[in-house]
PDB file of N, CA and C in Angstrom:
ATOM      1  N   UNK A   1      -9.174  12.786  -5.578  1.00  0.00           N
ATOM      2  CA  UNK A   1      -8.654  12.306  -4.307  1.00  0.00           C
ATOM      3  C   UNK A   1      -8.821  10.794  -4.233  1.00  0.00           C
ATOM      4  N   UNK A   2      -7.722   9.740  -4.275  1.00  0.00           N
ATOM      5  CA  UNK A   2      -8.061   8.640  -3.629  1.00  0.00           C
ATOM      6  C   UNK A   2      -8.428   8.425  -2.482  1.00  0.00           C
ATOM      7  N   UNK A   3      -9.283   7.143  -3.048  1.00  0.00           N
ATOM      8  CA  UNK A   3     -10.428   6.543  -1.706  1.00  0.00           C
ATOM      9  C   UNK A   3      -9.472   5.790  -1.015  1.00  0.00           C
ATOM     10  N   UNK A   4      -9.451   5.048   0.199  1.00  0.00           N
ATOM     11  CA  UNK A   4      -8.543   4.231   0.665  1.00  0.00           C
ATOM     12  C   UNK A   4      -8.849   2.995   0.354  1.00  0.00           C
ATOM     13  N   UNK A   5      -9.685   2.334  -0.274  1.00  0.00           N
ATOM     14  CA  UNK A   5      -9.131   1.179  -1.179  1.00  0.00           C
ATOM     15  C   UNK A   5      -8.406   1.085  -2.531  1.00  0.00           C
ATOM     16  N   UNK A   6      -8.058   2.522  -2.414  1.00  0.00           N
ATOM     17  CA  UNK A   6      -6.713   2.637  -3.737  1.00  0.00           C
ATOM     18  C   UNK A   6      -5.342   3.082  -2.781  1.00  0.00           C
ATOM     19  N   UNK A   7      -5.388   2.924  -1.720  1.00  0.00           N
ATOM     20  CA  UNK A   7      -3.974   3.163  -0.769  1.00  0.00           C
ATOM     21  C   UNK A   7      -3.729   1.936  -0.251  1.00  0.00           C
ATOM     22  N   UNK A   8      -2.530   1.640  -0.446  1.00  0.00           N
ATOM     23  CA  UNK A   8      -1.818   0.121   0.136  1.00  0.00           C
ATOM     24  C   UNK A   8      -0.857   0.560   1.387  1.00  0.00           C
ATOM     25  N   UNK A   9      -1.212   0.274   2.643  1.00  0.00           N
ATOM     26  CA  UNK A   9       0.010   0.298   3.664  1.00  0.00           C
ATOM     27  C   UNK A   9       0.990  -0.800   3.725  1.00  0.00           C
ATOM     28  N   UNK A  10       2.217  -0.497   4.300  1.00  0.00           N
ATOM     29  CA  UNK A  10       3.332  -1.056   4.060  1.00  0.00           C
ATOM     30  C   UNK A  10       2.938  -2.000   5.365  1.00  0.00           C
ATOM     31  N   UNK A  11       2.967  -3.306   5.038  1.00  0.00           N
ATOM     32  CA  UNK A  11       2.143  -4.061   6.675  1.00  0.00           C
ATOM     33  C   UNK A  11       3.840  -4.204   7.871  1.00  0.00           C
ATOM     34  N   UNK A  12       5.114  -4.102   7.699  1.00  0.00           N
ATOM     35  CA  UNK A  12       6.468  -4.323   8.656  1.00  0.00           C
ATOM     36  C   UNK A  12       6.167  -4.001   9.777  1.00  0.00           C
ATOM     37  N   UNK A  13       6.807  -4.222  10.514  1.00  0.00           N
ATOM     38  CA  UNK A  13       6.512  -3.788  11.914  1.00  0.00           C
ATOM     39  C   UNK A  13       7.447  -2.280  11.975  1.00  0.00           C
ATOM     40  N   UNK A  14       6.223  -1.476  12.950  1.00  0.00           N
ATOM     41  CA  UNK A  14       6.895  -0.280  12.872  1.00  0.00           C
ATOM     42  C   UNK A  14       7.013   0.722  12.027  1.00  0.00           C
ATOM     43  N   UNK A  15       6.566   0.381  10.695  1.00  0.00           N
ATOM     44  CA  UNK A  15       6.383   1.437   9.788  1.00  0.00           C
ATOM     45  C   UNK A  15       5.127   1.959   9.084  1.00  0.00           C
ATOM     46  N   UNK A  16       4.569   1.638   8.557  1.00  0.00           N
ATOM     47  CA  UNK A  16       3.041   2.254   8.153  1.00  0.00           C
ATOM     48  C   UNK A  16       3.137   3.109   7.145  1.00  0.00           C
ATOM     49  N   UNK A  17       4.151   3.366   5.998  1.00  0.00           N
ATOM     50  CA  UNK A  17       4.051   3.689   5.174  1.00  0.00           C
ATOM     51  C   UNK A  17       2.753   4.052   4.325  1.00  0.00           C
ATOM     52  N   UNK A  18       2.017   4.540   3.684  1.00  0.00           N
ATOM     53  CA  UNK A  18       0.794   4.090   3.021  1.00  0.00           C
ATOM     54  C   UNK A  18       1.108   4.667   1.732  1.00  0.00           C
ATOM     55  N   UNK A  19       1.553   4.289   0.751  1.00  0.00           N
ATOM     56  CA  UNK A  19       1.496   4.270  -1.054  1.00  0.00           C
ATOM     57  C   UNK A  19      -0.182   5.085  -1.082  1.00  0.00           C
ATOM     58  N   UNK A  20       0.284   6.487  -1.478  1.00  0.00           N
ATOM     59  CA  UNK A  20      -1.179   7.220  -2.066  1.00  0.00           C
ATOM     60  C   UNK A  20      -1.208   7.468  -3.641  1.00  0.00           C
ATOM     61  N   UNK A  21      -1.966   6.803  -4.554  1.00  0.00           N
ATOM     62  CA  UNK A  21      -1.231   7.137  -5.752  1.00  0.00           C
ATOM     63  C   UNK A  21      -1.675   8.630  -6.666  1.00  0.00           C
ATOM     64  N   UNK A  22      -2.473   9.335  -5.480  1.00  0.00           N
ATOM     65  CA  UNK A  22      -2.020  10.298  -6.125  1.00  0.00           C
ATOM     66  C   UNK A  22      -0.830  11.284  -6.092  1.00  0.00           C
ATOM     67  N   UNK A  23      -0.217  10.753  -4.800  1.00  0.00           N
ATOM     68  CA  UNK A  23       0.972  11.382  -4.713  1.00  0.00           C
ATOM     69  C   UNK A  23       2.416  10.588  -5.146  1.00  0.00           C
ATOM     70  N   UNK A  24       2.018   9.417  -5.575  1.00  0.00           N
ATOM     71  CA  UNK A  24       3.136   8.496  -6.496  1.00  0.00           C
ATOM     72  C   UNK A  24       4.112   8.248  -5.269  1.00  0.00           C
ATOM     73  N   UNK A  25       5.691   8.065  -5.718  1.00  0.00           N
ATOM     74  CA  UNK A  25       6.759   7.804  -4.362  1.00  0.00           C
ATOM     75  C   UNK A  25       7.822   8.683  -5.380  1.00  0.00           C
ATOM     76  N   UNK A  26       8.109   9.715  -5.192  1.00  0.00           N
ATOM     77  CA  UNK A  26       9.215  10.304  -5.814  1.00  0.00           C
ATOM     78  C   UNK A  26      10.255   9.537  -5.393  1.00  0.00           C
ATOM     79  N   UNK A  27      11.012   9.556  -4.289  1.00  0.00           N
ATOM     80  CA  UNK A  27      12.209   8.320  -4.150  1.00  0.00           C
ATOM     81  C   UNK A  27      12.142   6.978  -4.880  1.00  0.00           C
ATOM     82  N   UNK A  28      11.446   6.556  -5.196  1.00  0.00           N
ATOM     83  CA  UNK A  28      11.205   5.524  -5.917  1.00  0.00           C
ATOM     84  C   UNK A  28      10.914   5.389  -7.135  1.00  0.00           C
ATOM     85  N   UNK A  29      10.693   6.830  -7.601  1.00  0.00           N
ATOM     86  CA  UNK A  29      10.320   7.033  -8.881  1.00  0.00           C
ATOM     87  C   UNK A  29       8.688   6.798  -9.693  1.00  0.00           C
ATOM     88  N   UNK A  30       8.034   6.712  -8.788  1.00  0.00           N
ATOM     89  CA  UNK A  30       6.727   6.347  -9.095  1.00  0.00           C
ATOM     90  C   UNK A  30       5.846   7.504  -9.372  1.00  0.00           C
ATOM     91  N   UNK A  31       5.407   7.858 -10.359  1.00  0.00           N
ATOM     92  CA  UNK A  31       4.736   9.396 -11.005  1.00  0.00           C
ATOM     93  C   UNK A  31       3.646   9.289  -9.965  1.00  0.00           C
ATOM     94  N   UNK A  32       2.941  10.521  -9.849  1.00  0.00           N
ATOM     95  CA  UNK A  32       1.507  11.187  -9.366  1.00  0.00           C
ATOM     96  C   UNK A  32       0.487  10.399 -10.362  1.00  0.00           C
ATOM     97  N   UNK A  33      -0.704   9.698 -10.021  1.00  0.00           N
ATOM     98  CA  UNK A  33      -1.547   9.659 -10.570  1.00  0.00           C
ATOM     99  C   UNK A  33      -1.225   7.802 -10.441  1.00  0.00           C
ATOM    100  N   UNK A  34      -0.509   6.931 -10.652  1.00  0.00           N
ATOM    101  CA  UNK A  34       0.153   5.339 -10.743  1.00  0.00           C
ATOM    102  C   UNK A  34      -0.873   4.387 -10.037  1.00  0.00           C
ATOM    103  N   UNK A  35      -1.973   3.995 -10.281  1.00  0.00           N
ATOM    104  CA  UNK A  35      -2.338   3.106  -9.160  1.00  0.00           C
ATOM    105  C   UNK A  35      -1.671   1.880  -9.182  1.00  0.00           C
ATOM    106  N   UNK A  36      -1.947   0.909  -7.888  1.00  0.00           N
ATOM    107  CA  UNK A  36      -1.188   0.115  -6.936  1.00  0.00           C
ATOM    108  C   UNK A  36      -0.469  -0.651  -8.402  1.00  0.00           C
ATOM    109  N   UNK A  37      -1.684  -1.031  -9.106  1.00  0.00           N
ATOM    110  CA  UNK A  37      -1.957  -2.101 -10.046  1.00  0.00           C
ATOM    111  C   UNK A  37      -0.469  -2.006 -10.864  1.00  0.00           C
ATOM    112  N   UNK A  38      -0.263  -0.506 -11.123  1.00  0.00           N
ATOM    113  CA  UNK A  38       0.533  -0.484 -11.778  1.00  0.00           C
ATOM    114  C   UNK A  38       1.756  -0.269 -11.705  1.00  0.00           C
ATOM    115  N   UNK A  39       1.932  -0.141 -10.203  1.00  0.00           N
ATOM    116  CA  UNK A  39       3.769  -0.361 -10.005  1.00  0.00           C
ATOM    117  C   UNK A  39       4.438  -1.329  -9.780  1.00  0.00           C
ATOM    118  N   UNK A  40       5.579  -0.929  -9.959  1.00  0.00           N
ATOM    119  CA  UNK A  40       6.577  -2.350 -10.648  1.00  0.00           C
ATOM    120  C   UNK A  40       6.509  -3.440  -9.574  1.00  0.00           C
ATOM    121  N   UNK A  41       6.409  -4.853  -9.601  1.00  0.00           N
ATOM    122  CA  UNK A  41       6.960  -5.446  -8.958  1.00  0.00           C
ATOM    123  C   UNK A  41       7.942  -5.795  -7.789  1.00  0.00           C
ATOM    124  N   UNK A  42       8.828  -4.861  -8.198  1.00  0.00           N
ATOM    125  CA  UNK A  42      10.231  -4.886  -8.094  1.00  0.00           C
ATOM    126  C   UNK A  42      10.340  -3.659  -6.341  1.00  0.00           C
ATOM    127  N   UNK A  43       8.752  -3.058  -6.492  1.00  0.00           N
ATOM    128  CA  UNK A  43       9.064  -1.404  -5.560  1.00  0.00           C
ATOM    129  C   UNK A  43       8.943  -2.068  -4.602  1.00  0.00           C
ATOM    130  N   UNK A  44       9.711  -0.773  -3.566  1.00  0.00           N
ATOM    131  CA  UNK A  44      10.456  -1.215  -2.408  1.00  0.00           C
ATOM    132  C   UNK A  44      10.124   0.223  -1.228  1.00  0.00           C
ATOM    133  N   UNK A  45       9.154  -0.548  -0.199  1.00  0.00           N
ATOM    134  CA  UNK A  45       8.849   0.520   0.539  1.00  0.00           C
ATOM    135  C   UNK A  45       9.988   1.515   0.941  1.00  0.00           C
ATOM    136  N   UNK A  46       9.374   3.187   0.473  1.00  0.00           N
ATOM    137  CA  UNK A  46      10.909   3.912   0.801  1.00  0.00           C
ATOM    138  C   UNK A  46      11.103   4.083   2.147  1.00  0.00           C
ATOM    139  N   UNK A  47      10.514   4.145   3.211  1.00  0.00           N
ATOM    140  CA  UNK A  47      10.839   3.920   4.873  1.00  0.00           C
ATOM    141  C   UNK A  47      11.580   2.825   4.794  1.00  0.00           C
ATOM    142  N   UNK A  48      11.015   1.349   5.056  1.00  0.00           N
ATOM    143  CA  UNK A  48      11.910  -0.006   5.951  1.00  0.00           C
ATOM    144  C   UNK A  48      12.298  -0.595   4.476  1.00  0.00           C
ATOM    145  N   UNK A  49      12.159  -0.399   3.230  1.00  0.00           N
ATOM    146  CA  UNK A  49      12.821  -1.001   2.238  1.00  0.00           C
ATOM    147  C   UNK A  49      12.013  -2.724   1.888  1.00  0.00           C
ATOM    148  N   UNK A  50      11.463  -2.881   2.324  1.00  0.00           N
ATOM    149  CA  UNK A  50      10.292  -3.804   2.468  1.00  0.00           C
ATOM    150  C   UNK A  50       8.943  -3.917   0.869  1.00  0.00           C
ATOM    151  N   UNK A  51       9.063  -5.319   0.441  1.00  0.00           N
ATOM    152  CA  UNK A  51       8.501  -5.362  -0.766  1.00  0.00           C
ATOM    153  C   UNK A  51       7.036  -4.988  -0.761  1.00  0.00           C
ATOM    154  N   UNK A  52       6.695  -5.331  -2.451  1.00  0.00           N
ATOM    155  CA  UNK A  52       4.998  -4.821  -2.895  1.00  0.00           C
ATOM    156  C   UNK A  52       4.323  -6.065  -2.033  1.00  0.00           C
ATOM    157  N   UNK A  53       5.043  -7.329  -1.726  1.00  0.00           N
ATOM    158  CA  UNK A  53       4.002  -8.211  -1.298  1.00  0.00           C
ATOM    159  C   UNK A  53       3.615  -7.741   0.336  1.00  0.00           C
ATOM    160  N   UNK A  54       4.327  -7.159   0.782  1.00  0.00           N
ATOM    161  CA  UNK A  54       4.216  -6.596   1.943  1.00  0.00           C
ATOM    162  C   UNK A  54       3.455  -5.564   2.013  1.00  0.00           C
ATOM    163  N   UNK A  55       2.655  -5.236   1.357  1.00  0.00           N
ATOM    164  CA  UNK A  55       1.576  -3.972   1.699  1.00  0.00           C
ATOM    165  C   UNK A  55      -0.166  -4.486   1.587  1.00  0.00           C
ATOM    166  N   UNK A  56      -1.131  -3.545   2.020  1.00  0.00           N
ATOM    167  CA  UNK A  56      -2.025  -4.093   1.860  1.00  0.00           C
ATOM    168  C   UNK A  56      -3.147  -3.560   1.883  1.00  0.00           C
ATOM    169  N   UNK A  57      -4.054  -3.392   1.371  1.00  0.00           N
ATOM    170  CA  UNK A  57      -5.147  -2.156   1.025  1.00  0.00           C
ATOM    171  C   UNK A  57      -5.173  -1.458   2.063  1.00  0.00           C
ATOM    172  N   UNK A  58      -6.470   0.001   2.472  1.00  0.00           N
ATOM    173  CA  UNK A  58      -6.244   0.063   3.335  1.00  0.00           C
ATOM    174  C   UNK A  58      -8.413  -0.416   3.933  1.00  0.00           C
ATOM    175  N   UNK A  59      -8.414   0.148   2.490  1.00  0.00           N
ATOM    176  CA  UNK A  59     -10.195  -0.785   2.856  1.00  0.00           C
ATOM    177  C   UNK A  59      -9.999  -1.604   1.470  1.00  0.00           C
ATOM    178  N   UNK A  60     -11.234  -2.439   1.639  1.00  0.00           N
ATOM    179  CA  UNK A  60     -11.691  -3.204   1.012  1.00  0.00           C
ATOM    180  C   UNK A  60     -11.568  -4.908   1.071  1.00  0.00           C
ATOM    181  N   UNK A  61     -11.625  -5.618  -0.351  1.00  0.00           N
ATOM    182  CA  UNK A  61     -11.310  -6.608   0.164  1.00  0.00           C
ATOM    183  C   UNK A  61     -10.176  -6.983   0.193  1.00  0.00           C
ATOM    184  N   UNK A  62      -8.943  -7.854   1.414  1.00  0.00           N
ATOM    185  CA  UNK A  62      -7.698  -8.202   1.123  1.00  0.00           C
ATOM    186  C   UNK A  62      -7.173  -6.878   2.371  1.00  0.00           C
ATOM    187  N   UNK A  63      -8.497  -6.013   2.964  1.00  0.00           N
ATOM    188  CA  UNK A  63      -7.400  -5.574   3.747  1.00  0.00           C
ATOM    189  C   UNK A  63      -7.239  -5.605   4.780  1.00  0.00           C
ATOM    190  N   UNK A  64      -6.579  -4.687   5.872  1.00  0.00           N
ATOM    191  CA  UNK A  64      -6.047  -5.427   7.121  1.00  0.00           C
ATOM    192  C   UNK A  64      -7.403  -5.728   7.722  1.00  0.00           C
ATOM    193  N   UNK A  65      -8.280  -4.261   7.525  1.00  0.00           N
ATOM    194  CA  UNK A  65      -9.532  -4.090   8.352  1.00  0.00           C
ATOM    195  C   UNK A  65     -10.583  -5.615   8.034  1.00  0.00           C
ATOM    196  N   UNK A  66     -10.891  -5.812   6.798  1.00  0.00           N
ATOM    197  CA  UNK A  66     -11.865  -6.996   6.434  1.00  0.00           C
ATOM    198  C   UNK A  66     -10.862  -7.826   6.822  1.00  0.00           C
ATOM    199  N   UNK A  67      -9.695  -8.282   6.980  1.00  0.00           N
ATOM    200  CA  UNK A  67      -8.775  -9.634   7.526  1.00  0.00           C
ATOM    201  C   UNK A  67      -9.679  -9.693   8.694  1.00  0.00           C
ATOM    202  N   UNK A  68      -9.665  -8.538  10.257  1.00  0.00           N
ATOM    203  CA  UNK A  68      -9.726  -8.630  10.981  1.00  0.00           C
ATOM    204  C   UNK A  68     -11.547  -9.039  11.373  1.00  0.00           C
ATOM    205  N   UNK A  69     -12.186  -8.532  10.196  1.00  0.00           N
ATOM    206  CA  UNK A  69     -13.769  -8.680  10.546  1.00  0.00           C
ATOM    207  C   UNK A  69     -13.709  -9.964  10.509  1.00  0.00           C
ATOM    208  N   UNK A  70     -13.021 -10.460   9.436  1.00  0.00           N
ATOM    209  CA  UNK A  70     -13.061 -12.137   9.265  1.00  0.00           C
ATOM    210  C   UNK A  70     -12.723 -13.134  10.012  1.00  0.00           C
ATOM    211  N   UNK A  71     -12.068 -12.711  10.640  1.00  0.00           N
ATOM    212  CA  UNK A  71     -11.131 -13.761  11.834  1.00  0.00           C
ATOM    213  C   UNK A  71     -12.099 -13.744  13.275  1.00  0.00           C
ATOM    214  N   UNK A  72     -12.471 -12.316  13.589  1.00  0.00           N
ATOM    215  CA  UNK A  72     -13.616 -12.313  14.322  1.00  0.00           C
ATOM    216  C   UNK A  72     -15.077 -12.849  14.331  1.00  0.00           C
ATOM    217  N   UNK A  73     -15.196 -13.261  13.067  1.00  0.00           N
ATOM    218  CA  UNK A  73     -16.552 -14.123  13.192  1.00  0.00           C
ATOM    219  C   UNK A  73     -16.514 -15.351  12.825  1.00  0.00           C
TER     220      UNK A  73
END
């Protein structure tokens, strides 16, 4: 089972996608098992169509949650 610092949410407004890689993105073609690291460049959230630079852990460091601890202190 991935932990959620191996899940990237799609940050757009309105959508919340979250890339689980153990369940890959069949529309997109991305196998079961793929972590973040290793999908293409090129992928394209399958909800709002919205790029890889647009997503963003869902713990750890780089993500929305530690953005927000940070800005708060």
């Amino acid at each position: 089972m991935a932990r959620p610092e191996e899940m990237y949410q799609c940050q757009t407004a309105n959508c919340g996608y979250i890339y689980n890689p153990d369940r890959g993105c069949r529309k997109r073609g991305v196998p079961k098992g793929t972590p973040w690291e290793e999908v293409a460049e090129d992928f394209r959230c399958p909800v709002c169509g919205a790029g890889k630079k647009m997503f963003r852990p869902l713990a750890g460091p780089g993500s929305v949650v530690a953005e927000g601890r940070r800005a708060a202190n």
